[in-house]
PDB file of N, CA and C in Angstrom:
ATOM      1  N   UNK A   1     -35.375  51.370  15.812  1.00  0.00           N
ATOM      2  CA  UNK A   1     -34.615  50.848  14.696  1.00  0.00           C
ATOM      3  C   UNK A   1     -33.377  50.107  15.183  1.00  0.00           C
ATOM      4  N   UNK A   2     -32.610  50.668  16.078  1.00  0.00           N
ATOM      5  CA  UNK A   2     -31.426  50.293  16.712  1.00  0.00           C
ATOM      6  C   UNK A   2     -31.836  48.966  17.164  1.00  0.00           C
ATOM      7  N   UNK A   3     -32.878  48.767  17.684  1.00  0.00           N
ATOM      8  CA  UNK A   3     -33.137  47.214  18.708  1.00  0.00           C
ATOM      9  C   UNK A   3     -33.791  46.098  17.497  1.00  0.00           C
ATOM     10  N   UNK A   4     -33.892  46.448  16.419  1.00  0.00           N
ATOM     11  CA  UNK A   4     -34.310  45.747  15.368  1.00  0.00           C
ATOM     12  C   UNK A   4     -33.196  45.306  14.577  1.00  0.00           C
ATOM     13  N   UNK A   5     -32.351  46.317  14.605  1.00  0.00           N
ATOM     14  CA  UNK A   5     -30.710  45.429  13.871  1.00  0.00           C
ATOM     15  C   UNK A   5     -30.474  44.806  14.892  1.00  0.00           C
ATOM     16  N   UNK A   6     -30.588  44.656  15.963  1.00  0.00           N
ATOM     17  CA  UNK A   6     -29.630  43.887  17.451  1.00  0.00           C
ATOM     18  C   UNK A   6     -30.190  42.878  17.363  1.00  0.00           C
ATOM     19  N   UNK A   7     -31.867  42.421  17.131  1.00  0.00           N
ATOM     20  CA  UNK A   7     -31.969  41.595  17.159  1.00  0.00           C
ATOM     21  C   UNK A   7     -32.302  40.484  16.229  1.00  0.00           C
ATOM     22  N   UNK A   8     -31.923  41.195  14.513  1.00  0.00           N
ATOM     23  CA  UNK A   8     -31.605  40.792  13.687  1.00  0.00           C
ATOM     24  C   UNK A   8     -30.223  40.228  13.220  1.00  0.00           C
ATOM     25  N   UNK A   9     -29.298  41.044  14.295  1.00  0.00           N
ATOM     26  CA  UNK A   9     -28.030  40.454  14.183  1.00  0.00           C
ATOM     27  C   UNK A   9     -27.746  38.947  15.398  1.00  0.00           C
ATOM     28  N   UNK A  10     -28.803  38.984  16.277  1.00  0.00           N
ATOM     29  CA  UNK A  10     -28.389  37.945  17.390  1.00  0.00           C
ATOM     30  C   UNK A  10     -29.297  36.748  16.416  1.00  0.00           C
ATOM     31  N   UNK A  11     -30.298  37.010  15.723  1.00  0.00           N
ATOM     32  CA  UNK A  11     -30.993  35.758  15.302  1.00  0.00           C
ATOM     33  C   UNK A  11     -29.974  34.752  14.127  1.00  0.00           C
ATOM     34  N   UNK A  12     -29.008  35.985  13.379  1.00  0.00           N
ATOM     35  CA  UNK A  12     -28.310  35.297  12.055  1.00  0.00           C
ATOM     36  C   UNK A  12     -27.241  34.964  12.678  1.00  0.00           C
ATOM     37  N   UNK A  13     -26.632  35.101  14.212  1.00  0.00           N
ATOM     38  CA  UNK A  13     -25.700  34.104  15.106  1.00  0.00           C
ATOM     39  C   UNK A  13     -25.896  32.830  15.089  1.00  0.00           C
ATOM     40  N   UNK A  14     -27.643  33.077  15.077  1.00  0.00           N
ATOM     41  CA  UNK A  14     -28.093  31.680  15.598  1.00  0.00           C
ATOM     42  C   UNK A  14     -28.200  30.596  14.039  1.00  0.00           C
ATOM     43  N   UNK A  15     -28.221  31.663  13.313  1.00  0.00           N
ATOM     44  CA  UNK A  15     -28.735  30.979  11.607  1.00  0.00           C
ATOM     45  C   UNK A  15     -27.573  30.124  11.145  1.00  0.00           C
ATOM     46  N   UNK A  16     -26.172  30.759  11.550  1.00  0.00           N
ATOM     47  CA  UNK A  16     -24.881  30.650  11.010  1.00  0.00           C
ATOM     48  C   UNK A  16     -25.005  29.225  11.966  1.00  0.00           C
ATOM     49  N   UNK A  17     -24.501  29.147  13.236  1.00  0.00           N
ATOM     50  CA  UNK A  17     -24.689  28.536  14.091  1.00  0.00           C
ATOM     51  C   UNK A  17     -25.343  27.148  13.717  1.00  0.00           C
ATOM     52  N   UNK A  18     -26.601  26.820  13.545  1.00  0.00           N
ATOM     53  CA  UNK A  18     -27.146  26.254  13.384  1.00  0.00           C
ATOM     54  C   UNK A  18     -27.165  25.106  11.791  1.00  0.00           C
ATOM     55  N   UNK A  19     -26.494  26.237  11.117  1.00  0.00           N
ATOM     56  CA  UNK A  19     -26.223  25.365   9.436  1.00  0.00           C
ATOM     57  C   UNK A  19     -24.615  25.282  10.305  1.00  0.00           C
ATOM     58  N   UNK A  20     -23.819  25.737  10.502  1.00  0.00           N
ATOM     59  CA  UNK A  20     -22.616  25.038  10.554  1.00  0.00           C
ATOM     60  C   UNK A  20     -22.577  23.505  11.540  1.00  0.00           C
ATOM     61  N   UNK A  21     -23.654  23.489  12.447  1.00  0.00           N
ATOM     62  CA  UNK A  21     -23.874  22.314  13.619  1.00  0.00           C
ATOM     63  C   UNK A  21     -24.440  21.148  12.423  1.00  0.00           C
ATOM     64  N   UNK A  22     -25.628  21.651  11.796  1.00  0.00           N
ATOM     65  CA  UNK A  22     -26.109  20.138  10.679  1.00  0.00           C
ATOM     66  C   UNK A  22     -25.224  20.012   9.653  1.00  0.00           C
ATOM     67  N   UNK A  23     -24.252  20.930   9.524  1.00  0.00           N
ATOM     68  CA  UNK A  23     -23.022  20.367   8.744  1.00  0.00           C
ATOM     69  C   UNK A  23     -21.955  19.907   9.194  1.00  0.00           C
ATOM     70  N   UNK A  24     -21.569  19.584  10.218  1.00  0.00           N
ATOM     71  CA  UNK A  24     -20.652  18.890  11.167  1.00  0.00           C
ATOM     72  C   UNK A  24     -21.634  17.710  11.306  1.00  0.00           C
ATOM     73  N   UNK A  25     -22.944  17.392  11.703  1.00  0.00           N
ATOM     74  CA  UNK A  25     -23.854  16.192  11.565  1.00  0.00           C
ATOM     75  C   UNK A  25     -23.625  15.513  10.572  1.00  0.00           C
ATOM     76  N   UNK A  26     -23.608  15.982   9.223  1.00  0.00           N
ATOM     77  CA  UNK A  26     -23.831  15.319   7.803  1.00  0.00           C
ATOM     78  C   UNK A  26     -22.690  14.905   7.859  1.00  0.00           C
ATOM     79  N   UNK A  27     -21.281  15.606   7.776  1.00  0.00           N
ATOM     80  CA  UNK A  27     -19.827  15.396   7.604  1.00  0.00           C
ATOM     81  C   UNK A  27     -19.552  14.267   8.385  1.00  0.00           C
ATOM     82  N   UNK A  28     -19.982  13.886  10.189  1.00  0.00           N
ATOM     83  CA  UNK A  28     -19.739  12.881  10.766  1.00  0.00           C
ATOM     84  C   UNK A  28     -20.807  11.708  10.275  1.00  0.00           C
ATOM     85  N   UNK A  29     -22.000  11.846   9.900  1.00  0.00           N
ATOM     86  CA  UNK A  29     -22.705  10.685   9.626  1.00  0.00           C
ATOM     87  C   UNK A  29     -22.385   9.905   7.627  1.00  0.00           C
ATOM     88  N   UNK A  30     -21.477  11.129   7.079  1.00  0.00           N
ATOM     89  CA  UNK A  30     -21.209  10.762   5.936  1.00  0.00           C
ATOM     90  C   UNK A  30     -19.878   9.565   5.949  1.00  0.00           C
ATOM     91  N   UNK A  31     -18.899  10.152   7.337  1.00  0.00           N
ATOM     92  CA  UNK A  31     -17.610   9.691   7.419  1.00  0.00           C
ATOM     93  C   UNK A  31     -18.072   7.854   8.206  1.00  0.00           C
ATOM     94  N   UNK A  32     -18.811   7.981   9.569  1.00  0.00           N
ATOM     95  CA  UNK A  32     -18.875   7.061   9.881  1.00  0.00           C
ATOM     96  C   UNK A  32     -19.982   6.045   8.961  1.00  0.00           C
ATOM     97  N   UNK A  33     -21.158   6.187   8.268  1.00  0.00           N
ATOM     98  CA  UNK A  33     -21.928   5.279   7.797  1.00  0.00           C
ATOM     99  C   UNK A  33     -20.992   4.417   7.492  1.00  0.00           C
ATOM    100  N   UNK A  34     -20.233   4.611   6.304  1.00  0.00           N
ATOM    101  CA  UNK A  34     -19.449   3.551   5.779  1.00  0.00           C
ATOM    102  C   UNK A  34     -18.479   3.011   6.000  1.00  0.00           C
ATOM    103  N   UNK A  35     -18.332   3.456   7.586  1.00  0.00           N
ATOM    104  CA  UNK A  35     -17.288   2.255   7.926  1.00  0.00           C
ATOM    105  C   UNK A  35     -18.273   1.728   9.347  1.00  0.00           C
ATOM    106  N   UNK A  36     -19.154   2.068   9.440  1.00  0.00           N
ATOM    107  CA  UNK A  36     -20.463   0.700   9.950  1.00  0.00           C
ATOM    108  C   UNK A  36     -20.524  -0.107   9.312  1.00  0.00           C
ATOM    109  N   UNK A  37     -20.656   0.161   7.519  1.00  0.00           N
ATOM    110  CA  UNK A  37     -21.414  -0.919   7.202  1.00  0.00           C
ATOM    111  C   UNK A  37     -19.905  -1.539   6.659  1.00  0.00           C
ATOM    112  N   UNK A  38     -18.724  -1.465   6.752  1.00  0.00           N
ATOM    113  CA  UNK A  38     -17.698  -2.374   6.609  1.00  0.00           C
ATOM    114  C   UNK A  38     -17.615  -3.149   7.605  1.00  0.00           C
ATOM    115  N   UNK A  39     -17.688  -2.434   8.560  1.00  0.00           N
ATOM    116  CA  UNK A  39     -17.526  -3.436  10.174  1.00  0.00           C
ATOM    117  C   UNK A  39     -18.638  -4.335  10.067  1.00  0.00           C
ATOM    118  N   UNK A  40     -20.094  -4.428   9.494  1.00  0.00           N
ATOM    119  CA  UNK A  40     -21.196  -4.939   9.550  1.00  0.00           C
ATOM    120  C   UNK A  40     -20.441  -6.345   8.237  1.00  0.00           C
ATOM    121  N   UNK A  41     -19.749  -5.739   7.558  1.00  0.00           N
ATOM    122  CA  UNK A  41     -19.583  -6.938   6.283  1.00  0.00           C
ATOM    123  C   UNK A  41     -18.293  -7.693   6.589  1.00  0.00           C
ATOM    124  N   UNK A  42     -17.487  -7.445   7.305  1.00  0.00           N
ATOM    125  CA  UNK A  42     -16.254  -8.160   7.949  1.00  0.00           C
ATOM    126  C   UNK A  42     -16.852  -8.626   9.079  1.00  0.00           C
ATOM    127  N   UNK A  43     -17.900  -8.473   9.954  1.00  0.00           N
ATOM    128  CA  UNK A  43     -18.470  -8.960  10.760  1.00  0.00           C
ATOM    129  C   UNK A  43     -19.032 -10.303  10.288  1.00  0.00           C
ATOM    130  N   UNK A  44     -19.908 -10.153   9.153  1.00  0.00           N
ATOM    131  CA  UNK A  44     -20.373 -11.576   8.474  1.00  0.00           C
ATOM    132  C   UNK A  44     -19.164 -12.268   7.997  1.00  0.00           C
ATOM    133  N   UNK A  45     -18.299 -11.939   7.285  1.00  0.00           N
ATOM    134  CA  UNK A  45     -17.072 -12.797   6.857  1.00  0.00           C
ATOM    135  C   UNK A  45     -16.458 -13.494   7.997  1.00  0.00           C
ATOM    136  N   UNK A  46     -16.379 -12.590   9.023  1.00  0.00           N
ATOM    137  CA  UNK A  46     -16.007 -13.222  10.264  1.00  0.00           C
ATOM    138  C   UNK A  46     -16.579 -14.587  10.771  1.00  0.00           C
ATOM    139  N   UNK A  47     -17.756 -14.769  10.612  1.00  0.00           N
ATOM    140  CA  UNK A  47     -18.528 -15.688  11.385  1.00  0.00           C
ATOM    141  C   UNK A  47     -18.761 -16.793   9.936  1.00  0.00           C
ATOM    142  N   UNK A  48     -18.545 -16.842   8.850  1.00  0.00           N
ATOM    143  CA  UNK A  48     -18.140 -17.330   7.593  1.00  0.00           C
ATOM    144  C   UNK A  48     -17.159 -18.334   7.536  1.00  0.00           C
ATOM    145  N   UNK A  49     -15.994 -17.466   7.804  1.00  0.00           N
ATOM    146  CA  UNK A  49     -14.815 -18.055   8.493  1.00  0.00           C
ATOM    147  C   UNK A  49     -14.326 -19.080   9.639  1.00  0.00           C
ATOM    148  N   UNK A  50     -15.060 -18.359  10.504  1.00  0.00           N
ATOM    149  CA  UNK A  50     -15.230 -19.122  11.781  1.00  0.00           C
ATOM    150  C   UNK A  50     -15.710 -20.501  11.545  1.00  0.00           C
ATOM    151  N   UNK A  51     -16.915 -20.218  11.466  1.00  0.00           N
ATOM    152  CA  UNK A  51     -17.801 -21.765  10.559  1.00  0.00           C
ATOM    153  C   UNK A  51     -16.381 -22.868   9.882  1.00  0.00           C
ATOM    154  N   UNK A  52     -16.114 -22.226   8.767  1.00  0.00           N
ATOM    155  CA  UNK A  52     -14.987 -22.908   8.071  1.00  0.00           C
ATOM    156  C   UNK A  52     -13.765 -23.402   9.070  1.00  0.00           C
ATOM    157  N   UNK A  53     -13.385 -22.687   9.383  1.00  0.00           N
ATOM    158  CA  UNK A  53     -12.127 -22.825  10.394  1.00  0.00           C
ATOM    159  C   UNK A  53     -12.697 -24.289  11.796  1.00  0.00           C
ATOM    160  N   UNK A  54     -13.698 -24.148  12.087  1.00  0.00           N
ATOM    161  CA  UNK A  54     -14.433 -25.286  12.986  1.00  0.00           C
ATOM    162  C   UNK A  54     -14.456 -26.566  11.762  1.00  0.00           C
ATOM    163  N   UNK A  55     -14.967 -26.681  10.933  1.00  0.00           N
ATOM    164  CA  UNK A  55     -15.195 -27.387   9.874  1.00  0.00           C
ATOM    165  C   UNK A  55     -13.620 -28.573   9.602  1.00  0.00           C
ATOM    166  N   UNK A  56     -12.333 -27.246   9.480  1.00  0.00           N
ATOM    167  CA  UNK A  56     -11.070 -27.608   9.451  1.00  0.00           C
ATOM    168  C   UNK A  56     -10.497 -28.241  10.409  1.00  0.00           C
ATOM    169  N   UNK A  57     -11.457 -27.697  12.031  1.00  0.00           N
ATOM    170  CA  UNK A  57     -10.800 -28.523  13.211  1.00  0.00           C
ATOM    171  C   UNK A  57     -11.060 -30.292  12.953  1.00  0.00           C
ATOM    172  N   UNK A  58     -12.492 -30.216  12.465  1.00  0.00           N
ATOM    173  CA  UNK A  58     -13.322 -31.016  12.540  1.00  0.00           C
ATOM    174  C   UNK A  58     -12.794 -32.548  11.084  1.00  0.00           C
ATOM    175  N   UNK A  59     -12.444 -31.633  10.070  1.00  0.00           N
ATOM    176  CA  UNK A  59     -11.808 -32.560   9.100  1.00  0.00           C
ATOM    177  C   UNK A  59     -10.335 -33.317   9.403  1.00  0.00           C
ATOM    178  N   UNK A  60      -8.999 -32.183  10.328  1.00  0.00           N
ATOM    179  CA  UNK A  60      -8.002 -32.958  10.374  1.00  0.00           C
ATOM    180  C   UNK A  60      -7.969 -33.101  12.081  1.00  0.00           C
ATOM    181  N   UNK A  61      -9.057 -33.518  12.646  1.00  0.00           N
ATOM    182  CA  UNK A  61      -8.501 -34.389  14.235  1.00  0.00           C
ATOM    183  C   UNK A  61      -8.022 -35.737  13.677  1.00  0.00           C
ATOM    184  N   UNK A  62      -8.303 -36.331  12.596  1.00  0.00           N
ATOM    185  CA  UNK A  62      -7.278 -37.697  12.798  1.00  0.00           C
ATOM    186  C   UNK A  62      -5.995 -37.113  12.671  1.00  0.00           C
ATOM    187  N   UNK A  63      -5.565 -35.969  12.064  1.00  0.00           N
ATOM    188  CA  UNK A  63      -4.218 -36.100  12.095  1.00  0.00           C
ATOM    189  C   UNK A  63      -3.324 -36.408  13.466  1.00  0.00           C
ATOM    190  N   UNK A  64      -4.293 -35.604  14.291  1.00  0.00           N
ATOM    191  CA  UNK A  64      -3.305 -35.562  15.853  1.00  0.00           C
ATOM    192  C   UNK A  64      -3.158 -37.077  16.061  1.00  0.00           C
ATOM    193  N   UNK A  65      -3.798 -38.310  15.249  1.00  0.00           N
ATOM    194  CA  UNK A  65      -3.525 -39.573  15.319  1.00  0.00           C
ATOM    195  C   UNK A  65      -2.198 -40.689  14.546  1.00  0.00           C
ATOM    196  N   UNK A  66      -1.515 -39.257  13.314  1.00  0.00           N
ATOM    197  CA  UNK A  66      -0.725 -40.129  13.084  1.00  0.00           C
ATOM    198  C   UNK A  66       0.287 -40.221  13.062  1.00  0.00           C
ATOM    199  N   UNK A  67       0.963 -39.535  14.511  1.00  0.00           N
ATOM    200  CA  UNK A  67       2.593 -40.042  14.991  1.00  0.00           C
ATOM    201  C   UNK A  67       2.318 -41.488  15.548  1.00  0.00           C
ATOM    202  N   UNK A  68       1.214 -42.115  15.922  1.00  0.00           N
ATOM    203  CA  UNK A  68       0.753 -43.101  16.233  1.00  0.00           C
ATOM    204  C   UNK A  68       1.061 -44.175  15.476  1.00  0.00           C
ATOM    205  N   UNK A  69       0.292 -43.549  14.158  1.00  0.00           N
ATOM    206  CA  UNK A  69       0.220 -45.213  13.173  1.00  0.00           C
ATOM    207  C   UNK A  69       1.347 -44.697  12.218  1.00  0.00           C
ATOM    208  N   UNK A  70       2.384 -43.859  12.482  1.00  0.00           N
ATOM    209  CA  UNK A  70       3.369 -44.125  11.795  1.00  0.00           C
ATOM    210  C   UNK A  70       4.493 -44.830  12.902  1.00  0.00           C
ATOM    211  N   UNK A  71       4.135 -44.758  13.936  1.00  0.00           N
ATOM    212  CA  UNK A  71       5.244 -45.627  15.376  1.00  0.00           C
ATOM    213  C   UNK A  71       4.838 -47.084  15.137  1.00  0.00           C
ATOM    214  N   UNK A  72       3.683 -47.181  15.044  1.00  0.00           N
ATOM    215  CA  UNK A  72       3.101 -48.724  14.337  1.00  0.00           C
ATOM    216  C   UNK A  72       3.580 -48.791  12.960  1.00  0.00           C
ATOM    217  N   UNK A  73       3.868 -48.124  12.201  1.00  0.00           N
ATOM    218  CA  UNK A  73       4.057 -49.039  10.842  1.00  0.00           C
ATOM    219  C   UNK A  73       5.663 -48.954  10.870  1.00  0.00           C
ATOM    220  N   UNK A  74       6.363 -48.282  11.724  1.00  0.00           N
ATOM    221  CA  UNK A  74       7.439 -48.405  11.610  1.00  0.00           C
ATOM    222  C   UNK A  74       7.970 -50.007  12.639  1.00  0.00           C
ATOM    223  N   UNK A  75       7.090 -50.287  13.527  1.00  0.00           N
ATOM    224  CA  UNK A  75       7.320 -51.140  14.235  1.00  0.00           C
ATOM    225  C   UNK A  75       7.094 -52.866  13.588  1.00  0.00           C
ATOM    226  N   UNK A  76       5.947 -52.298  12.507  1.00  0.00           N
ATOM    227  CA  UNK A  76       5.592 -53.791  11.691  1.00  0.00           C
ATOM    228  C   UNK A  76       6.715 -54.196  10.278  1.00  0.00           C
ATOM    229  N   UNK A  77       7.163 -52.598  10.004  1.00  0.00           N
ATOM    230  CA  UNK A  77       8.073 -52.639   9.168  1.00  0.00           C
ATOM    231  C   UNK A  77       9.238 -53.206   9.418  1.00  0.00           C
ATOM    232  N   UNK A  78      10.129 -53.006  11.166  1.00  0.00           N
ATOM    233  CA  UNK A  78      10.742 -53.691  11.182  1.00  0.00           C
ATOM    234  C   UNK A  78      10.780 -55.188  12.250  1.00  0.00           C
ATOM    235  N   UNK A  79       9.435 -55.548  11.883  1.00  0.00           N
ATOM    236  CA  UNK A  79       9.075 -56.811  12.529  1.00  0.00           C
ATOM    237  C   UNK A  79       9.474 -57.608  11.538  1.00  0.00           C
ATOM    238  N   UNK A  80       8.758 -56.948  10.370  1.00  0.00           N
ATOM    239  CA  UNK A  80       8.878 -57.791   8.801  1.00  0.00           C
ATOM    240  C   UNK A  80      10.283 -57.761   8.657  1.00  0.00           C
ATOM    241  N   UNK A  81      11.465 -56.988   8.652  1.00  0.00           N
ATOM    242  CA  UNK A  81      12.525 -56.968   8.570  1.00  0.00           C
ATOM    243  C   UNK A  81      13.660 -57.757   9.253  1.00  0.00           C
ATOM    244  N   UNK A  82      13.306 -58.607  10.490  1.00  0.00           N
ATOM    245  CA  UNK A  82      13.735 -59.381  11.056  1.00  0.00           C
ATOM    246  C   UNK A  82      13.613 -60.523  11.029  1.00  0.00           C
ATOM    247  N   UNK A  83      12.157 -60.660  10.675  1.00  0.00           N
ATOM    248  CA  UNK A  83      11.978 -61.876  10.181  1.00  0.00           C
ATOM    249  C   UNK A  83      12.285 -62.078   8.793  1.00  0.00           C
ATOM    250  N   UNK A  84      12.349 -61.332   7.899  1.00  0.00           N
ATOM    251  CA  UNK A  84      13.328 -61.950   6.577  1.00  0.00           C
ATOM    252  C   UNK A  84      14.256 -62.398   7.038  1.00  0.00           C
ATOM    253  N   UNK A  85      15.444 -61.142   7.843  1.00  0.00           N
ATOM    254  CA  UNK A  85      17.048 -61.845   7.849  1.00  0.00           C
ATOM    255  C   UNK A  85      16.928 -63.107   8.615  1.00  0.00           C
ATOM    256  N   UNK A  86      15.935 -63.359   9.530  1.00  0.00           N
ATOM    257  CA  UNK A  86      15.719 -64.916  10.196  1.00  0.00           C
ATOM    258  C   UNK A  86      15.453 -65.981   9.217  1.00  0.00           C
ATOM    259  N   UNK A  87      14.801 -65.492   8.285  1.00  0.00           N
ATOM    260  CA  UNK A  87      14.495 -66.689   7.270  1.00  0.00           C
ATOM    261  C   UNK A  87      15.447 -66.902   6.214  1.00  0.00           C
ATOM    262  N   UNK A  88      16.488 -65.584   5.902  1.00  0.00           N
ATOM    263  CA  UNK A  88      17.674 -65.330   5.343  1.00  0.00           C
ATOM    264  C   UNK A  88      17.612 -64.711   4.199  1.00  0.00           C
ATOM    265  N   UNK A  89      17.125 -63.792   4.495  1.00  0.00           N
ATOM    266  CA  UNK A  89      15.853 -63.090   2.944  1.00  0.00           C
ATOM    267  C   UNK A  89      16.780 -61.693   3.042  1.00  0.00           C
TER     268      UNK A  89
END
């Protein structure tokens, strides 16, 4: 009788044991799923973005062109301006 509680008491070590381990499983796979699948959806926004942001490089490269044609229109502006007061305008 004695060796039948002993080893009824070593098996419900293992019972306890065993539900507290798949409940530390559930608790970590409950906590992380959903911030996989955030990282998975900021991951797509990411590359969304990206796209766009290339798009933006791609729409203002003339700008890096117009300290240029404003040094030119300031130069025709006062081309024109000299030649009035020459003509007496």
């Amino acid at each position: 009788m004695t060796a039948l509680l002993l080893a009824q008491a070593s098996t419900t070590g293992w019972t306890i044991g065993w539900s507290i381990g798949i409940a530390v499983v559930f608790a970590v796979v409950a906590l992380v799923a959903p911030i996989l699948i955030l990282a998975q959806r900021i991951g797509g926004q990411a590359t969304e973005i990206n796209e766009s942001l290339k798009k933006s490089v791609d729409h203002t490269a003339a700008l890096s062109e117009l300290e240029k044609t404003n040094e030119a229109a300031e130069a025709i502006v006062a081309g024109l301006a000299r030649g009035r007061s020459r003509l007496g305008g």
